[in-house]
Protein backbone atom coordinates (compact mmCIF):
# COMPACT_ATOMS: atom_id res chain seq x y z
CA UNK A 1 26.98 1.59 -15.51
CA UNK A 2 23.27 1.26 -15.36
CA UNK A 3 21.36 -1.64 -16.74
CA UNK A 4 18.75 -1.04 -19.19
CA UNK A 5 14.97 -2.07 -18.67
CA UNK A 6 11.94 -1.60 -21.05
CA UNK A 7 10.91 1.50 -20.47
CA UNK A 8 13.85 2.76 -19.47
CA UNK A 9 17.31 2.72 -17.59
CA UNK A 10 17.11 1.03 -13.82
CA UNK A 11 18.59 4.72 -12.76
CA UNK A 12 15.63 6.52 -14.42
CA UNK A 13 13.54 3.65 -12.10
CA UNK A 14 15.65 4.89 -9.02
CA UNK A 15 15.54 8.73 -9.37
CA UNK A 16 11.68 8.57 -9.93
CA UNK A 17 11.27 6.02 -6.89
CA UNK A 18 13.03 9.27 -5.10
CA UNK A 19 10.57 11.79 -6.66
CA UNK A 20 7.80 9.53 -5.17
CA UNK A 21 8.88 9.81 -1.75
CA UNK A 22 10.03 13.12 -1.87
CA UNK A 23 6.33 13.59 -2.94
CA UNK A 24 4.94 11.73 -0.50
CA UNK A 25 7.40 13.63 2.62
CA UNK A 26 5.95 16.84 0.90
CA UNK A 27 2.30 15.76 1.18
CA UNK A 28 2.19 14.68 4.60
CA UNK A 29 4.26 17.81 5.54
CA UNK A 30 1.29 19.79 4.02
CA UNK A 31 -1.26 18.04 5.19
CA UNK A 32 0.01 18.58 8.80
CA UNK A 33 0.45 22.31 7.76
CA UNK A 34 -3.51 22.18 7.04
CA UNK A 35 -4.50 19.79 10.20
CA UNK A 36 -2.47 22.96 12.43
CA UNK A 37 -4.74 25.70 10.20
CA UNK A 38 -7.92 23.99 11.11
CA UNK A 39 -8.68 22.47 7.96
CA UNK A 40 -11.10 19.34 8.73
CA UNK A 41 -10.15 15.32 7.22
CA UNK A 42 -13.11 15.75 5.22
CA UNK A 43 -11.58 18.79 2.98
CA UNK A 44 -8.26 16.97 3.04
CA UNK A 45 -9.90 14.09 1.86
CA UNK A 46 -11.67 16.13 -1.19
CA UNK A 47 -8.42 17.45 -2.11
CA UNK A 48 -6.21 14.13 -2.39
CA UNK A 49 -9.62 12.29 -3.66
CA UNK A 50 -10.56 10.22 -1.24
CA UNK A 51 -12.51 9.88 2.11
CA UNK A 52 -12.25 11.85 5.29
CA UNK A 53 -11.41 8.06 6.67
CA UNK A 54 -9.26 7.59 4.42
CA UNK A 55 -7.26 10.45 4.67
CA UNK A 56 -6.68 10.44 8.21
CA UNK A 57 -5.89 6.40 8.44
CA UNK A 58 -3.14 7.92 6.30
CA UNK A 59 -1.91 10.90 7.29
CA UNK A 60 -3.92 11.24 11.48
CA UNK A 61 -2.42 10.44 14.34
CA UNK A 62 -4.78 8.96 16.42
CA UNK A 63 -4.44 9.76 19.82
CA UNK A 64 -5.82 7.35 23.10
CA UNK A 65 -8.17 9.17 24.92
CA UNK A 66 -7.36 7.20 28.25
CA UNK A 67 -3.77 9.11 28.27
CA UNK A 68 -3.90 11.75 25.78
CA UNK A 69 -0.67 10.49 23.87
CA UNK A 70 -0.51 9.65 20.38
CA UNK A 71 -0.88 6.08 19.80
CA UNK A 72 1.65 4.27 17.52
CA UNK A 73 0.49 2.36 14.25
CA UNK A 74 1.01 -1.43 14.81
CA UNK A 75 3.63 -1.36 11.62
CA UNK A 76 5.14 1.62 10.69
CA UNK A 77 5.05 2.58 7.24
CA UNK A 78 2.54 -0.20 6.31
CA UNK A 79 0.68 1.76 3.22
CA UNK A 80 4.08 1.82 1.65
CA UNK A 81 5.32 -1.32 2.43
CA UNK A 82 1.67 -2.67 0.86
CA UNK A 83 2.51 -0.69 -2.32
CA UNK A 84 5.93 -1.95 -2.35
CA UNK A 85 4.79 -5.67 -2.02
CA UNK A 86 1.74 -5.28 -4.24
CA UNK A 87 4.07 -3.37 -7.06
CA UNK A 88 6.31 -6.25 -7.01
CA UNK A 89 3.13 -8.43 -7.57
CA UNK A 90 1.99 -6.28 -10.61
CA UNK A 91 5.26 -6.71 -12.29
CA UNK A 92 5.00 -10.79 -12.01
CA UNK A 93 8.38 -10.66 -9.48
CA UNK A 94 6.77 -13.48 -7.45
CA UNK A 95 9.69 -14.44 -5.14
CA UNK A 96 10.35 -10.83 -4.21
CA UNK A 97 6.69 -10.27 -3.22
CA UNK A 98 7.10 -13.81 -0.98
CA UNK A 99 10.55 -11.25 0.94
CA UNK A 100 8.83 -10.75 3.58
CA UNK A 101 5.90 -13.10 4.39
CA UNK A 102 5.95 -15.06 7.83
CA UNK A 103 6.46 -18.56 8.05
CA UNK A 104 2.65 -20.10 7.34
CA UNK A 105 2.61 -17.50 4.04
CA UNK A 106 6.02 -19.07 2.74
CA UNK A 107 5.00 -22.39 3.16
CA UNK A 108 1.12 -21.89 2.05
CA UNK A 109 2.16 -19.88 -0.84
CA UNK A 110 4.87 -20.54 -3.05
CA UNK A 111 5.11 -18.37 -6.08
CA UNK A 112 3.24 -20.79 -8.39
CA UNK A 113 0.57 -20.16 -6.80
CA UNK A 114 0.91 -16.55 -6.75
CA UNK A 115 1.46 -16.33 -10.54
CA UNK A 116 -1.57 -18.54 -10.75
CA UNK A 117 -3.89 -16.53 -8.96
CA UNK A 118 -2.36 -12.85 -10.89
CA UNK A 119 -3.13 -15.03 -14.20
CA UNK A 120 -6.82 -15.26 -13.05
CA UNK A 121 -7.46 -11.56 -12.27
CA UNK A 122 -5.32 -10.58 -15.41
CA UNK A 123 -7.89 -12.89 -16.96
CA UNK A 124 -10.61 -11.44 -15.35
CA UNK A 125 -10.13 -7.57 -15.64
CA UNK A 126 -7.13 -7.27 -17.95
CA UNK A 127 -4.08 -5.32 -17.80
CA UNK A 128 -2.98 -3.43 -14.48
CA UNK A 129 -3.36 0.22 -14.55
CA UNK A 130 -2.85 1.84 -10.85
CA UNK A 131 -3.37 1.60 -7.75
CA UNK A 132 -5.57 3.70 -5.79
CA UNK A 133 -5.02 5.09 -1.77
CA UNK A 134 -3.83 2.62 0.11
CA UNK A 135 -6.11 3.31 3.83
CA UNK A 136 -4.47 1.33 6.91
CA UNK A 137 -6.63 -0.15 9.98
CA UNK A 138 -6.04 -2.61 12.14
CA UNK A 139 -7.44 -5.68 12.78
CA UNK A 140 -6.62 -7.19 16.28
CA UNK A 141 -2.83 -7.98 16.60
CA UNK A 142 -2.81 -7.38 12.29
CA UNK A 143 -2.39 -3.86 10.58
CA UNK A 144 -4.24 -4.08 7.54
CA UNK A 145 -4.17 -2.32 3.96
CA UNK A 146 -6.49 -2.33 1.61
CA UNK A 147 -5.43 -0.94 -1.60
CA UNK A 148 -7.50 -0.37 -4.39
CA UNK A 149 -6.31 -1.83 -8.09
CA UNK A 150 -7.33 -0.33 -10.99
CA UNK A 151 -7.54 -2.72 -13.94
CA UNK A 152 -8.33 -1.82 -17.81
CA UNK A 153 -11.75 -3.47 -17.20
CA UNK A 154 -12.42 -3.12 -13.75
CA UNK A 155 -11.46 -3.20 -10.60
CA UNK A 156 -10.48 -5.14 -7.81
CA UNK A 157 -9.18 -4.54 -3.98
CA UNK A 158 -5.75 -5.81 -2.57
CA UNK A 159 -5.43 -6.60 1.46
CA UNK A 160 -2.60 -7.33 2.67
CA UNK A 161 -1.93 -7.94 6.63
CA UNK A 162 1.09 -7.19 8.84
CA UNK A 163 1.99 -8.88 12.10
CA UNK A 164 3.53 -6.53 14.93
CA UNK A 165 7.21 -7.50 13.65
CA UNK A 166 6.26 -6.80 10.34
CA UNK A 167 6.07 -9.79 8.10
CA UNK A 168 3.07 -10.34 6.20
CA UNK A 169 0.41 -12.23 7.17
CA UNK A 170 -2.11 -11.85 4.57
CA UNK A 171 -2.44 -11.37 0.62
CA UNK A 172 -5.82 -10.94 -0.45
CA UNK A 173 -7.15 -9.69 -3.55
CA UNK A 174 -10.86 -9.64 -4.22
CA UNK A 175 -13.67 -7.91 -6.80
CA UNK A 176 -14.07 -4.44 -5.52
């Protein structure tokens, strides 16, 4: 038995959830394909829409230049673990997006103040629309995401920071 949602049933929300990251395996798989052709970051870039920075913070493997071997992002799979928090944001599930924050962010930030601060850019720039690439660096001991939001009357940009072991550090959102 599935549970119905607005929109939808929660098993309609499941199977596209897979369609997204079967997307996403098939995207990075051709994006390697094009890397192993020759094709430069900056035409990769052009053809997802974004920068040549961009597009290899997300798909590149950067590779240390002391021992030739490719170096390992501080947190795996941050970009989607960003768009996982920050969609839990957008939907006003406050406790979930709070899952996985360290110690200081728990205690700093309940989820009053959370809904408080989504009321003010809701106030600000209106209804969410999308987000936009999320592009990974780090930051000393942090990996960092910025993620672009797309609003009905503007825009504004999302960071959120990852220690090593993977709880977040950081929840930022700013003008763009």
């Amino acid at each position: 038995m599935t549970s119905t949602v607005p929109g939808g049933t929660l098993g309609e929300v499941g199977a596209a959830h897979r369609q997204v990251l079967e997307a996403q395996d098939l995207l990075r798989a051709a994006v390697e394909r094009a890397r192993a052709e020759g094709h430069t970051w900056q035409e990769i870039g052009e053809v997802v829409g974004t920068t040549r920075q961009a597009a290899f913070q997300r798909f590149g493997k950067a590779v240390d230049p002391r021992t030739g071997q490719v170096m390992t992002p501080g947190v795996p799979d941050a970009a989607d673990r960003a768009l996982a928090l920050l969609s839990e944001y957008t939907a006003a599930r406050f406790e979930r997006v709070r899952d996985d924050f360290d110690e200081i962010m728990r205690r700093e930030l309940h989820t009053e103040k959370l809904a408080s601060v989504w009321a003010l850019v809701v106030g600000s720039v209106g209804a969410f629309e999308r987000f936009g690439e999320p592009v990974v660096h780090a930051a000393g001991d942090l990996t960092v995401v910025d993620v672009l939001m797309h609003f009905e009357a503007g825009t504004a940009v999302a960071q959120v920071s990852f220690r090593r072991e993977g709880t977040v550090a950081g929840l930022f959102i700013r003008p763009a």
